[in-house]
C-alpha atoms as a PDB file:
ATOM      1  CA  UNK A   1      38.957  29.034   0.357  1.00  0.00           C
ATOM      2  CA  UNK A   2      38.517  27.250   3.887  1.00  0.00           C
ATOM      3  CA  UNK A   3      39.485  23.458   3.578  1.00  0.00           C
ATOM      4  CA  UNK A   4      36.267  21.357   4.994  1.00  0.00           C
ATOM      5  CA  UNK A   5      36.377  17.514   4.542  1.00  0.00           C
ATOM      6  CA  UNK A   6      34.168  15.987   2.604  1.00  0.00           C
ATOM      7  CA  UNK A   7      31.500  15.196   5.322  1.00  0.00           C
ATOM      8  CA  UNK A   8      31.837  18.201   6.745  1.00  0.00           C
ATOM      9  CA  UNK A   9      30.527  19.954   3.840  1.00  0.00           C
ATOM     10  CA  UNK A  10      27.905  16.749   3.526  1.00  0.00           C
ATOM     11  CA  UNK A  11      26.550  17.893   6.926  1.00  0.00           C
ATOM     12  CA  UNK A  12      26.663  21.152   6.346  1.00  0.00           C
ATOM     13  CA  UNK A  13      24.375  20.747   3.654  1.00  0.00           C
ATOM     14  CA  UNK A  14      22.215  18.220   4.220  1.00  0.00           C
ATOM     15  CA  UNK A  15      21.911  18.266   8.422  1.00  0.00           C
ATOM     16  CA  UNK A  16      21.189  14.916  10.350  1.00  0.00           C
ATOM     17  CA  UNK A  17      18.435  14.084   7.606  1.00  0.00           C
ATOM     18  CA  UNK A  18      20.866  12.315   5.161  1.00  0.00           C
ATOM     19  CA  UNK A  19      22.410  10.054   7.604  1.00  0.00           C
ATOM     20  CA  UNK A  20      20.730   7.536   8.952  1.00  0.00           C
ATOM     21  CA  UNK A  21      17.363   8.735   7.642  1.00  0.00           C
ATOM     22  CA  UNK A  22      14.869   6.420   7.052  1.00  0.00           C
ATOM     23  CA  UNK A  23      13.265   5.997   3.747  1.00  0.00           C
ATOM     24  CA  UNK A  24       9.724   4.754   2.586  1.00  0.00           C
ATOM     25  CA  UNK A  25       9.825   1.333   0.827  1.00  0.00           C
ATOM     26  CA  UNK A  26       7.385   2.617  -1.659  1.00  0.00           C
ATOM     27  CA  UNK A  27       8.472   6.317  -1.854  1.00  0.00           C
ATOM     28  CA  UNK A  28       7.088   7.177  -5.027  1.00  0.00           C
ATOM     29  CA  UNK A  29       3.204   8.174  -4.432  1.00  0.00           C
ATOM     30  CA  UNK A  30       2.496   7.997  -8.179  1.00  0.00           C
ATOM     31  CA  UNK A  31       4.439   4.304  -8.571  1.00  0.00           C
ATOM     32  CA  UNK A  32       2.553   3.258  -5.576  1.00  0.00           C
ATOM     33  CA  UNK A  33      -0.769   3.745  -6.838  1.00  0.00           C
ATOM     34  CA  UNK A  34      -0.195   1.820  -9.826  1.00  0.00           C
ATOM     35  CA  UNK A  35       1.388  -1.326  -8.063  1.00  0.00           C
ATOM     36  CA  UNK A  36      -1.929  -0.672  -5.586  1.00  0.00           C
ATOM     37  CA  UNK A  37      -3.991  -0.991  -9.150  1.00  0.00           C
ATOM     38  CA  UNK A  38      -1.833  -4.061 -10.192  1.00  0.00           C
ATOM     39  CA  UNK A  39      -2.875  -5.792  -7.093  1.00  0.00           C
ATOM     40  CA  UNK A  40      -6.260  -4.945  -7.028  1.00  0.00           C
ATOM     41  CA  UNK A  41      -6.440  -6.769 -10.474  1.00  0.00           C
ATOM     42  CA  UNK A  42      -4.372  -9.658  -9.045  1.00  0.00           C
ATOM     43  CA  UNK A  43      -6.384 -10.301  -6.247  1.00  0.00           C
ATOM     44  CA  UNK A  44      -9.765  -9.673  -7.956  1.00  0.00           C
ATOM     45  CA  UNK A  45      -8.527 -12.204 -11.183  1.00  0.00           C
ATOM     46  CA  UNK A  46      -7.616 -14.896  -7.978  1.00  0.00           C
ATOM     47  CA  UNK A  47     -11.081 -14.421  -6.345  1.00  0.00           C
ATOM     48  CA  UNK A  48     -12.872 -14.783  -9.334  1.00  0.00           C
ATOM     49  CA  UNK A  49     -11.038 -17.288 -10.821  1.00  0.00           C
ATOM     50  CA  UNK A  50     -10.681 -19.881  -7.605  1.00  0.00           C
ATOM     51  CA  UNK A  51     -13.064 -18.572  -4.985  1.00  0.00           C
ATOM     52  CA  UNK A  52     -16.176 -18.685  -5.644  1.00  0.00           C
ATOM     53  CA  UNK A  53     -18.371 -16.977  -3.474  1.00  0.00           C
ATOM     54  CA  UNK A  54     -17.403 -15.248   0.112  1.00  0.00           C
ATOM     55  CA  UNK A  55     -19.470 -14.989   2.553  1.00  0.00           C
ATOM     56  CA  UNK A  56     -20.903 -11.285   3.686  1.00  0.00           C
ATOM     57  CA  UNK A  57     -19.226 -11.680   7.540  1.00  0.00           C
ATOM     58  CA  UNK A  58     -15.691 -12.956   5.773  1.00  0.00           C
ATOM     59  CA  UNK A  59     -16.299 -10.097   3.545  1.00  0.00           C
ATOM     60  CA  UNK A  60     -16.405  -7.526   6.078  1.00  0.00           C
ATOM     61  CA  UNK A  61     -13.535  -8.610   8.528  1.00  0.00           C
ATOM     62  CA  UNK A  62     -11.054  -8.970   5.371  1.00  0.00           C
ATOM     63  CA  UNK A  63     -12.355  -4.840   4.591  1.00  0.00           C
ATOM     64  CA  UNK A  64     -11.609  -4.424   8.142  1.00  0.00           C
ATOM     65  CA  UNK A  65      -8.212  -5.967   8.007  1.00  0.00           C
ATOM     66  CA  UNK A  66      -7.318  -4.690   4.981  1.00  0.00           C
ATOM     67  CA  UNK A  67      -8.189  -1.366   6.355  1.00  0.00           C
ATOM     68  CA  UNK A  68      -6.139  -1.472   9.805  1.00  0.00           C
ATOM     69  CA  UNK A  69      -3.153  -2.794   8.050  1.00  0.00           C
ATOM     70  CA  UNK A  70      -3.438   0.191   5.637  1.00  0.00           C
ATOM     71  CA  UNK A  71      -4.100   2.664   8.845  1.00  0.00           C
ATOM     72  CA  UNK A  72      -1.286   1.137  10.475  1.00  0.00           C
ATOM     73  CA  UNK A  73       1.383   1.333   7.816  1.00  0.00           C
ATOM     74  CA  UNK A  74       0.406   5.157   6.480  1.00  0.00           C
ATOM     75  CA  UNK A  75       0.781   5.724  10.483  1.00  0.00           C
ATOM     76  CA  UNK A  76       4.263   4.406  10.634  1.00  0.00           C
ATOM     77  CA  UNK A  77       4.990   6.337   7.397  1.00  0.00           C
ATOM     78  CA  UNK A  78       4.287   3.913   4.426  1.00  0.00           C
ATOM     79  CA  UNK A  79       1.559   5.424   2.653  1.00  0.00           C
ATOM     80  CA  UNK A  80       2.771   3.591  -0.338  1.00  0.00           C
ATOM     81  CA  UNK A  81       2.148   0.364   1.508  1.00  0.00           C
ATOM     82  CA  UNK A  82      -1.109   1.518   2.814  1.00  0.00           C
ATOM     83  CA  UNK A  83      -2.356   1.321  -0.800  1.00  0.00           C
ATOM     84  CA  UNK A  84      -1.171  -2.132  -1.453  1.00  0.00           C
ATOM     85  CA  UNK A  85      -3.313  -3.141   1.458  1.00  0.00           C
ATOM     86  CA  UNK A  86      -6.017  -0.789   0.094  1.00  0.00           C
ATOM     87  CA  UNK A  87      -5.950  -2.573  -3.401  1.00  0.00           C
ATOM     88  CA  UNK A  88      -6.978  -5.947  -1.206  1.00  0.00           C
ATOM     89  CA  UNK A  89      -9.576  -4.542   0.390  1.00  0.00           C
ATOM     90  CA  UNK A  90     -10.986  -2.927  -3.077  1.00  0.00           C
ATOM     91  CA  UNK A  91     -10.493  -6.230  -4.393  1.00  0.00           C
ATOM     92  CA  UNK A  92     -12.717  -8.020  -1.971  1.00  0.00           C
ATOM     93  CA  UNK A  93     -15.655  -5.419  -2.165  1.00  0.00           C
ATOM     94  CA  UNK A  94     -15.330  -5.665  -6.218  1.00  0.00           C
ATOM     95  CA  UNK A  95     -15.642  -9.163  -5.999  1.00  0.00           C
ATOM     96  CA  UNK A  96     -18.648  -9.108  -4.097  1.00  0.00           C
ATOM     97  CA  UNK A  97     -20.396  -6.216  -5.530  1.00  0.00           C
ATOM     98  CA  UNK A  98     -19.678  -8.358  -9.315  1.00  0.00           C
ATOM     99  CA  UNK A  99     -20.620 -11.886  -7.540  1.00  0.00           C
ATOM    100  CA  UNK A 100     -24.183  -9.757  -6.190  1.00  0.00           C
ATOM    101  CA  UNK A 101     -24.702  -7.963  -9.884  1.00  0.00           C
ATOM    102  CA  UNK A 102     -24.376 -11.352 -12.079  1.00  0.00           C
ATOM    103  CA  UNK A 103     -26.124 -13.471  -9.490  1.00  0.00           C
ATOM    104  CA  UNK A 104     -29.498 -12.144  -9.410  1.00  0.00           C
END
């Protein structure tokens, strides 16, 4: 039996990728998702609740936002991020799309 040290035998195993690796925030797709759904009903319960209408040009430059933000962090490697920032977005088009359907 050869006597390795204990991180030898670590990077033996596991390579460069355990130390110093960089992990998600959100790693957990499935988790994600449902904080994404718990802020989609967040936001949508604050916009109904306290805003009461918004306008068509805000409407479309929050979507806009919401989606660069959510480009930018599943480019960086936070695609669990990316749907927090998607849940806003949904959030603002729900709004309108229920503001449109009880208003006319």
């Amino acid at each position: 039996m050869s006597a390795t040290s204990g991180s030898q035998l670590h990077s033996t195993l596991w390579g460069d990728r355990a130390i110093g690796a960089r992990m998600a925030l959100l790693p957990d797709l499935a988790a994600a998702a449902l904080y994404g759904v718990a802020v989609f009903l967040v936001v949508l319960g604050f916009l109904v609740v306290f805003v009461e209408t918004v306008s068509p040009r805000r409407l479309a430059a929050g979507v806009m936002g919401a989606g660069l933000v959510a480009s930018g962090l599943a480019s960086i490697g936070e695609p669990g991020m990316a749907l927090l920032a998607v849940g806003v977005g949904a959030a603002l088009v729900a709004n309108h799309s229920f503001e449109w359907l009880t208003t006319r």
